[in-house]
N, C-alpha and C. Protein backbone atom coordinates (compact mmCIF):
# COMPACT_ATOMS: atom_id res chain seq x y z
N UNK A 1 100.80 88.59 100.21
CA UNK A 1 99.53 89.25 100.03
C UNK A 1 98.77 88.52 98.93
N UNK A 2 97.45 88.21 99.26
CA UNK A 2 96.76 87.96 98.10
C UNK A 2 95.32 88.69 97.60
N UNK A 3 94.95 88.03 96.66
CA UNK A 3 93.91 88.98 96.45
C UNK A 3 92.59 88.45 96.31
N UNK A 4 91.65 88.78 96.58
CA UNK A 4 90.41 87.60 96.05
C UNK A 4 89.24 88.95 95.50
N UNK A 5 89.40 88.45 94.10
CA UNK A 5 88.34 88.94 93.00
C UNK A 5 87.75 88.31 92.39
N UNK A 6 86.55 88.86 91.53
CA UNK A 6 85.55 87.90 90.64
C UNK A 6 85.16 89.57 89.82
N UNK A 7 85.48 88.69 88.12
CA UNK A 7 85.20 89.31 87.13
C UNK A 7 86.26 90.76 87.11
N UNK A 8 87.36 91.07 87.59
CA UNK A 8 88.03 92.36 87.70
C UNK A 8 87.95 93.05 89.12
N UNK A 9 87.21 92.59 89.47
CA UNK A 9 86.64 92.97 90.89
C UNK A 9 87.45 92.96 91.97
N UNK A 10 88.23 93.67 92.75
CA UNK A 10 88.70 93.27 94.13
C UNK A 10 87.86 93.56 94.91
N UNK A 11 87.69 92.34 95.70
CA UNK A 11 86.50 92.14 97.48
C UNK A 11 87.16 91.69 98.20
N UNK A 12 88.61 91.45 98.45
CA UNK A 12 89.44 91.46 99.17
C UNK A 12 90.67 91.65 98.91
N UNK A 13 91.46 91.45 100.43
CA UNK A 13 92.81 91.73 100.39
C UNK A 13 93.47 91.01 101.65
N UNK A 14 94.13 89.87 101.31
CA UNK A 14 94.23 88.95 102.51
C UNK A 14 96.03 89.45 103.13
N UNK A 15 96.52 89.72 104.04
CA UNK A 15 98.03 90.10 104.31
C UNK A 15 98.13 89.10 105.48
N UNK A 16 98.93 88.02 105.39
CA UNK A 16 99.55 87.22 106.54
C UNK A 16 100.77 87.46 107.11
N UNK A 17 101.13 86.56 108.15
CA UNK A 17 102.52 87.14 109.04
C UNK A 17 103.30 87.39 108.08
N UNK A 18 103.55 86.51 107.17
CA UNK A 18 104.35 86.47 106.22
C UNK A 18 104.71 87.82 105.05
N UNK A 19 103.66 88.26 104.91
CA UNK A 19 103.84 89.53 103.97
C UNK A 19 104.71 90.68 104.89
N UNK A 20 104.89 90.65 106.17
CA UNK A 20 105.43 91.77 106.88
C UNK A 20 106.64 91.87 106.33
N UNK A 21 107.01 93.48 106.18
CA UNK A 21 108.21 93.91 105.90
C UNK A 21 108.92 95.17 106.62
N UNK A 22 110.02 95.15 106.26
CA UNK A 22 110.47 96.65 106.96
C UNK A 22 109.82 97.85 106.21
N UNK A 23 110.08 99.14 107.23
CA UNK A 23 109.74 100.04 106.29
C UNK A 23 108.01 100.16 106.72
N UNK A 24 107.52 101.31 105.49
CA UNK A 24 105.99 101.55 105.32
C UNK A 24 105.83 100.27 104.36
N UNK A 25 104.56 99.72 104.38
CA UNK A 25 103.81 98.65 103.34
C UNK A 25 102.82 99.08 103.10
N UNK A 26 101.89 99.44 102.00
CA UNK A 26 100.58 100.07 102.15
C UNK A 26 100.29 99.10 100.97
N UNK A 27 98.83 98.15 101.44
CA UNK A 27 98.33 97.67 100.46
C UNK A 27 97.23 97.50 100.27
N UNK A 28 96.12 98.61 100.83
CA UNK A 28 95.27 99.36 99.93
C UNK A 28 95.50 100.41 98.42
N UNK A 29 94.73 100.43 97.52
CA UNK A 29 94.78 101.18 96.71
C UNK A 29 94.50 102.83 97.21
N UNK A 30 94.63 103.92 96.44
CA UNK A 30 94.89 105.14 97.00
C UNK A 30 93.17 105.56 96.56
N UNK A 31 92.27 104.73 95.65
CA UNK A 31 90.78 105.35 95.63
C UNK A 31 90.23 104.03 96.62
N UNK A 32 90.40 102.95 97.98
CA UNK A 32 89.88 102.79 98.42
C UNK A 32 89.54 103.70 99.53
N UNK A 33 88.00 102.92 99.97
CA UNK A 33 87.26 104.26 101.10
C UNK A 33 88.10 103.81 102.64
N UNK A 34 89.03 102.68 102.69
CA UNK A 34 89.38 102.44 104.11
C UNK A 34 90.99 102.36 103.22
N UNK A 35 92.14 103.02 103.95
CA UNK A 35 93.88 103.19 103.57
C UNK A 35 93.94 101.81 104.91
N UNK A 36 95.00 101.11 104.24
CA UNK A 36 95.44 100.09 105.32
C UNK A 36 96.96 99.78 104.68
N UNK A 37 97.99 99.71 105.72
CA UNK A 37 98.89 100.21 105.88
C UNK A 37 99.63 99.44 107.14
N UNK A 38 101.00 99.02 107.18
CA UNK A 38 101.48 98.12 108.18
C UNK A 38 103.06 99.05 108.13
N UNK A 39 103.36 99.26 109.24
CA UNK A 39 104.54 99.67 109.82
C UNK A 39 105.83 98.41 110.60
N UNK A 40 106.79 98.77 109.85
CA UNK A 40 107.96 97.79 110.57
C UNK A 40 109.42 98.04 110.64
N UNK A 41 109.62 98.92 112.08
CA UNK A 41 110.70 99.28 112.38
C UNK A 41 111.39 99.01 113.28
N UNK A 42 112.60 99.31 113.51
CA UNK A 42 113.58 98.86 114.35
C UNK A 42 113.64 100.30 115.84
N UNK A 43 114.04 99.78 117.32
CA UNK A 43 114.15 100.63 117.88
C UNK A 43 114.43 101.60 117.21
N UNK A 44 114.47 102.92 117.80
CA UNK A 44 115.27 104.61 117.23
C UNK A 44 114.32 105.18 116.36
N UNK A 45 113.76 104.80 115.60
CA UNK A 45 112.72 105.28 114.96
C UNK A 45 112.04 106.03 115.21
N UNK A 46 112.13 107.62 114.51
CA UNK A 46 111.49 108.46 114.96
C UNK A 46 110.41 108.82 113.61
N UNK A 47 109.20 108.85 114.05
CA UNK A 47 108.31 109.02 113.04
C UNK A 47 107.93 110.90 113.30
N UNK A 48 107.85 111.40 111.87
CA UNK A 48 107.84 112.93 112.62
C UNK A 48 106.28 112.87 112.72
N UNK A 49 105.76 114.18 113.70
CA UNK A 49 105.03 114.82 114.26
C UNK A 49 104.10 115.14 112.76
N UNK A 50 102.56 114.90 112.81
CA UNK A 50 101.89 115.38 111.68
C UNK A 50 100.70 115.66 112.11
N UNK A 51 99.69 116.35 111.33
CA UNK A 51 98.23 116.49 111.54
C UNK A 51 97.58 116.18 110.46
N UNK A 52 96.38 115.39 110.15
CA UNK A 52 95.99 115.13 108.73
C UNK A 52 95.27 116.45 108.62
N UNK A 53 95.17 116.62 107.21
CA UNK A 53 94.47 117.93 106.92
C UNK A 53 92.72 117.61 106.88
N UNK A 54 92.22 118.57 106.82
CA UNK A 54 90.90 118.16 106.52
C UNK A 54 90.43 117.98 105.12
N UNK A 55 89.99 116.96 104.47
CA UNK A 55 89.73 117.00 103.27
C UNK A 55 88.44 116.21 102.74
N UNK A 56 88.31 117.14 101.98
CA UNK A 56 86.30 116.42 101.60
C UNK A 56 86.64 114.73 101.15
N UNK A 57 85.64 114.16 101.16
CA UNK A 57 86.11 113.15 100.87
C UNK A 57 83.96 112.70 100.41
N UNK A 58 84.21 111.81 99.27
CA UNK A 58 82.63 111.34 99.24
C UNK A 58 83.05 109.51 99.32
N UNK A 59 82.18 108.95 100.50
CA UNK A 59 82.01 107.52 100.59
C UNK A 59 80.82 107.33 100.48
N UNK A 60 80.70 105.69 99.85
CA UNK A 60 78.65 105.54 99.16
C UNK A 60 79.35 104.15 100.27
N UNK A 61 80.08 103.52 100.72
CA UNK A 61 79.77 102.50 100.87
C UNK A 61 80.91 101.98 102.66
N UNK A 62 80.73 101.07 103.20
CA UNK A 62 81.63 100.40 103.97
C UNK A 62 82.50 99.84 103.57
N UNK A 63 83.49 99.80 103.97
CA UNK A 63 84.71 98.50 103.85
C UNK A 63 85.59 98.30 105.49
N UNK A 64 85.73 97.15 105.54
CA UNK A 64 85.89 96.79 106.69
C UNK A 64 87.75 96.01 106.83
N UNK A 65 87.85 96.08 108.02
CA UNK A 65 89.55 95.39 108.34
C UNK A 65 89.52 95.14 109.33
N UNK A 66 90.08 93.38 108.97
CA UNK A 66 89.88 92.95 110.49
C UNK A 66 90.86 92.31 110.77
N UNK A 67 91.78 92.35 111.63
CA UNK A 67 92.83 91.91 112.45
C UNK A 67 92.54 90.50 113.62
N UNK A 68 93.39 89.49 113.41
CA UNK A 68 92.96 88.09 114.31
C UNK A 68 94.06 88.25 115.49
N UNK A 69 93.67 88.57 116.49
CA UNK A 69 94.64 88.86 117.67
C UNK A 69 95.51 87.56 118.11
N UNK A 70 94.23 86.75 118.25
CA UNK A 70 94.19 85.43 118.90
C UNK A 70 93.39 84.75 118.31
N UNK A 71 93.49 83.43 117.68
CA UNK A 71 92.66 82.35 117.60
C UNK A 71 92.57 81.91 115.77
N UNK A 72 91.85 81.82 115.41
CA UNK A 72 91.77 81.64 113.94
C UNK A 72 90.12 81.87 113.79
N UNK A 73 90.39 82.03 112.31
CA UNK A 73 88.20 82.24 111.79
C UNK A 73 88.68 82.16 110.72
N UNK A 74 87.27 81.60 110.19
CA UNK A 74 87.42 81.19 108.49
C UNK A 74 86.35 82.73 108.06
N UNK A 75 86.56 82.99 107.00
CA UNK A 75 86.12 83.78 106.47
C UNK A 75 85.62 83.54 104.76
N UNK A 76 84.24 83.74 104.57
CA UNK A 76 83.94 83.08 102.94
C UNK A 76 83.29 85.10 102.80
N UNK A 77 83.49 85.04 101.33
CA UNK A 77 84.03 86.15 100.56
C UNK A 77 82.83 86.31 99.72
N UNK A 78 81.99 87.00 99.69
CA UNK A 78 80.84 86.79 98.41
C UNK A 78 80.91 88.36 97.52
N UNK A 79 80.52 88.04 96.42
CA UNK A 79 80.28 88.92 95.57
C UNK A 79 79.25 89.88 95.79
N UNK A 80 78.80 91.10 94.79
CA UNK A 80 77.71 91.62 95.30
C UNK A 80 76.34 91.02 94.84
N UNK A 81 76.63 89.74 94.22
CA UNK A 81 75.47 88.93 93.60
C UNK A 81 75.03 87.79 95.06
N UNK A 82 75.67 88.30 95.75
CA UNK A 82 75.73 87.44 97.34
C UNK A 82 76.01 85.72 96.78
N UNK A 83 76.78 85.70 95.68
CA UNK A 83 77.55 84.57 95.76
C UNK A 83 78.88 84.37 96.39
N UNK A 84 78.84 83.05 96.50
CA UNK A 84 80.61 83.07 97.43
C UNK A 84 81.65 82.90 96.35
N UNK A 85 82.63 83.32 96.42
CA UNK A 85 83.83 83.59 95.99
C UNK A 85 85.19 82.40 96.09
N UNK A 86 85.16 82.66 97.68
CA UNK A 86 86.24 82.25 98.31
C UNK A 86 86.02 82.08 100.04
N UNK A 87 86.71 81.01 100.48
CA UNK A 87 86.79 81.16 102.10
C UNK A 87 88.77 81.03 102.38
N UNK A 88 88.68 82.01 103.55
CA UNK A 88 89.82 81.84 103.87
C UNK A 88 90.34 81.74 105.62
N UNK A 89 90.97 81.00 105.80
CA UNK A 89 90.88 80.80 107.04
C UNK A 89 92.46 81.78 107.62
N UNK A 90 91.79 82.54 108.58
CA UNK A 90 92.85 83.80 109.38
C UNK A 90 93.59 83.24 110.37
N UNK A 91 95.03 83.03 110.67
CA UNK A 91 95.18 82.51 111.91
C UNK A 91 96.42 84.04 112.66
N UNK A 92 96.16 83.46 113.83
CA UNK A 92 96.68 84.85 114.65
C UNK A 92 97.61 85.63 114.05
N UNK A 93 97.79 87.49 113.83
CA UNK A 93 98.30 87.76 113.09
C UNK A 93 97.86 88.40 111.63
N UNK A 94 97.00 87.79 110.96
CA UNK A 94 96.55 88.01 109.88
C UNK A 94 96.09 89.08 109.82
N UNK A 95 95.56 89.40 108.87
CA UNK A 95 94.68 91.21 108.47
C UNK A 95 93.86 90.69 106.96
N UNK A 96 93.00 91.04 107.35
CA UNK A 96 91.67 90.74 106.16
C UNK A 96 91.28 92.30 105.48
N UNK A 97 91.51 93.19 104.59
CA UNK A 97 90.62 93.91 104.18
C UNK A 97 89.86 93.71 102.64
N UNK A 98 88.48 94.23 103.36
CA UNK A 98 87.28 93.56 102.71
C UNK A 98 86.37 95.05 102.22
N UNK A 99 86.61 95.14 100.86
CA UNK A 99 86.13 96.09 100.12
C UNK A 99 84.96 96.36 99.61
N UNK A 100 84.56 95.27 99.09
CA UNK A 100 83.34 95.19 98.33
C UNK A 100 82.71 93.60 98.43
N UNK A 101 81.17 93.91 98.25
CA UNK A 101 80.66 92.29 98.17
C UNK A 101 80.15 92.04 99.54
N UNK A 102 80.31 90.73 100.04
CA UNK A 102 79.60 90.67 101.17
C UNK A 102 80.68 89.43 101.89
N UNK A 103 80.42 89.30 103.06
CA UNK A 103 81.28 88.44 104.18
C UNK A 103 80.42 87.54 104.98
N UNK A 104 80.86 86.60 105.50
CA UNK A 104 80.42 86.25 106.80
C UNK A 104 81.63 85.48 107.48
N UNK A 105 81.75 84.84 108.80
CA UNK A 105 82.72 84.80 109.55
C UNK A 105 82.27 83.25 110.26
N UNK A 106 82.97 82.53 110.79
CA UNK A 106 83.27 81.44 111.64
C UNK A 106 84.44 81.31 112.38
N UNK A 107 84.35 81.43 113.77
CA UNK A 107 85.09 81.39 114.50
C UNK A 107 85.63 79.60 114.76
N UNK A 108 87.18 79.17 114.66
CA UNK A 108 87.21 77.78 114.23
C UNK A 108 88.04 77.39 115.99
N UNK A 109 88.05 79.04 117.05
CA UNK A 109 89.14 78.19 117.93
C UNK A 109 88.43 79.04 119.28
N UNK A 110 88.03 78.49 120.12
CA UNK A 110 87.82 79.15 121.75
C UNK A 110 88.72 80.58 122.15
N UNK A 111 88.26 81.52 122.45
CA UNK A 111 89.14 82.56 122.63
C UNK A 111 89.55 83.43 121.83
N UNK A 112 88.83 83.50 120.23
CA UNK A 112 89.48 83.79 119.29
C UNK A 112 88.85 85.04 119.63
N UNK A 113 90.07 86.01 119.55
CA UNK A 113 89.95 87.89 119.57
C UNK A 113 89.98 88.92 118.23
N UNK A 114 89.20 89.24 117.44
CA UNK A 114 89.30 89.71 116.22
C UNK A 114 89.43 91.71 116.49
N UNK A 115 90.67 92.36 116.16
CA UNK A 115 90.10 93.78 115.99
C UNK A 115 89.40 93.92 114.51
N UNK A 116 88.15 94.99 114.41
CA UNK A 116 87.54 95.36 113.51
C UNK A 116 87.82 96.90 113.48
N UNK A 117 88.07 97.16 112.15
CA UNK A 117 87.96 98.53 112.12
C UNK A 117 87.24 98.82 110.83
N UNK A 118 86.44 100.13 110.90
CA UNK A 118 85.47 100.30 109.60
C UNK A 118 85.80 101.71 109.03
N UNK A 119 85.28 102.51 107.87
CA UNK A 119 85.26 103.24 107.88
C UNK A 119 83.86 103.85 108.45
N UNK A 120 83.82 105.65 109.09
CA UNK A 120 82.69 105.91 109.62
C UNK A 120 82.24 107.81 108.79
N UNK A 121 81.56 108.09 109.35
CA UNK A 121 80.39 107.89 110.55
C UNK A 121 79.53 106.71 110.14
N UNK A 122 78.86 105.97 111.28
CA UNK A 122 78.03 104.81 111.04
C UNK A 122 76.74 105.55 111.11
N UNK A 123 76.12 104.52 110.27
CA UNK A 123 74.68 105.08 110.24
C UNK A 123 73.85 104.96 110.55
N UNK A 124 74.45 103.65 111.33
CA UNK A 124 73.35 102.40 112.29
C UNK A 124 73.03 101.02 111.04
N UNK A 125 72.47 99.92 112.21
CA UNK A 125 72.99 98.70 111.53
C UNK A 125 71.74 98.89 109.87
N UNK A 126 70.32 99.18 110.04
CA UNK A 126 70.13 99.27 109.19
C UNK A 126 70.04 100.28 107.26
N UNK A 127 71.20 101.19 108.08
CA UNK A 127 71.32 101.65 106.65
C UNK A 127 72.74 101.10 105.97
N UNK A 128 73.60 100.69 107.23
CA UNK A 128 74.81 100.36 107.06
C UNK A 128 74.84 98.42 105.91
N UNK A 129 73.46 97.46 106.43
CA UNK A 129 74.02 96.40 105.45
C UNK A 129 72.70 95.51 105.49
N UNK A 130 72.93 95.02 105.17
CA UNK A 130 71.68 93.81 104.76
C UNK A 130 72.14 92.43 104.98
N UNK A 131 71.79 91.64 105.96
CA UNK A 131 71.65 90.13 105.82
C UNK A 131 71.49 89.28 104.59
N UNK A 132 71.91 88.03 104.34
CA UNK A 132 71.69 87.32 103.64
C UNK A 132 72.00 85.99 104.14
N UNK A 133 71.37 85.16 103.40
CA UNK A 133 71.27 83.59 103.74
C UNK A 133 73.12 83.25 103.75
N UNK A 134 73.71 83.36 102.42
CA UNK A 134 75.03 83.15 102.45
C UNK A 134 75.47 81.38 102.45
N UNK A 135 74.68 80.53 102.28
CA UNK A 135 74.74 79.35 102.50
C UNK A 135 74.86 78.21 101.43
């Protein structure tokens, strides 16, 4: 697992094949607005039966996780000063979560399949983010 910050800051959280372990792994923090979390068990495994409770919760912002099914993408990392940080390139397998700051993406291979997951309700694209040059 690594981490990519500027000034104290975490704006990411990079987990490759490699970080997988047995057991629960959770490596979000417990005040981020998106929990991300990797499971690794052996047949027999019985996970018990649960319901989450309902609980207030206040989010001001997005954070996003994105999973590379297939293919590879580079990914550069910017601050909320929409400077870049860092680029990191995902290859199949990987898991990106992206907290704070800003992103953009390049796909580096034909076919490449990314899952995205966000936190919601969405609000639609323009309350949800803002473009930038990024260049």
């Amino acid at each position: 697992m690594a981490t990519i910050e500027k000034d104290g800051v975490r704006l990411a959280t990079l987990i490759t094949v490699a970080d997988r372990a047995e057991g629960l792994s959770f490596f979000s923090e417990d005040d981020d607005f998106i929990q991300v979390g990797m499971w690794g068990y052996d047949a027999g495994k019985h996970l018990q039966a649960h319901i989450h409770n309902v609980v207030p919760r206040q989010i001001d912002r997005t954070q996003e996780v994105i999973c590379v099914l297939t293919g590879r993408v580079q990914c550069t990392v910017f601050d909320e000063s929409e400077q870049r940080v860092e680029q990191v390139v995902l290859e199949a397998g990987d898991v990106l979560i992206l907290l704070r700051g800003g992103h953009s993406y390049d796909i580096l291979e034909d076919g490449t399949q990314v899952l995205e997951v966000k936190n919601g309700p969405y609000p639609g694209p323009d309350a949800d983010r803002r473009r930038f040059d990024g260049e």
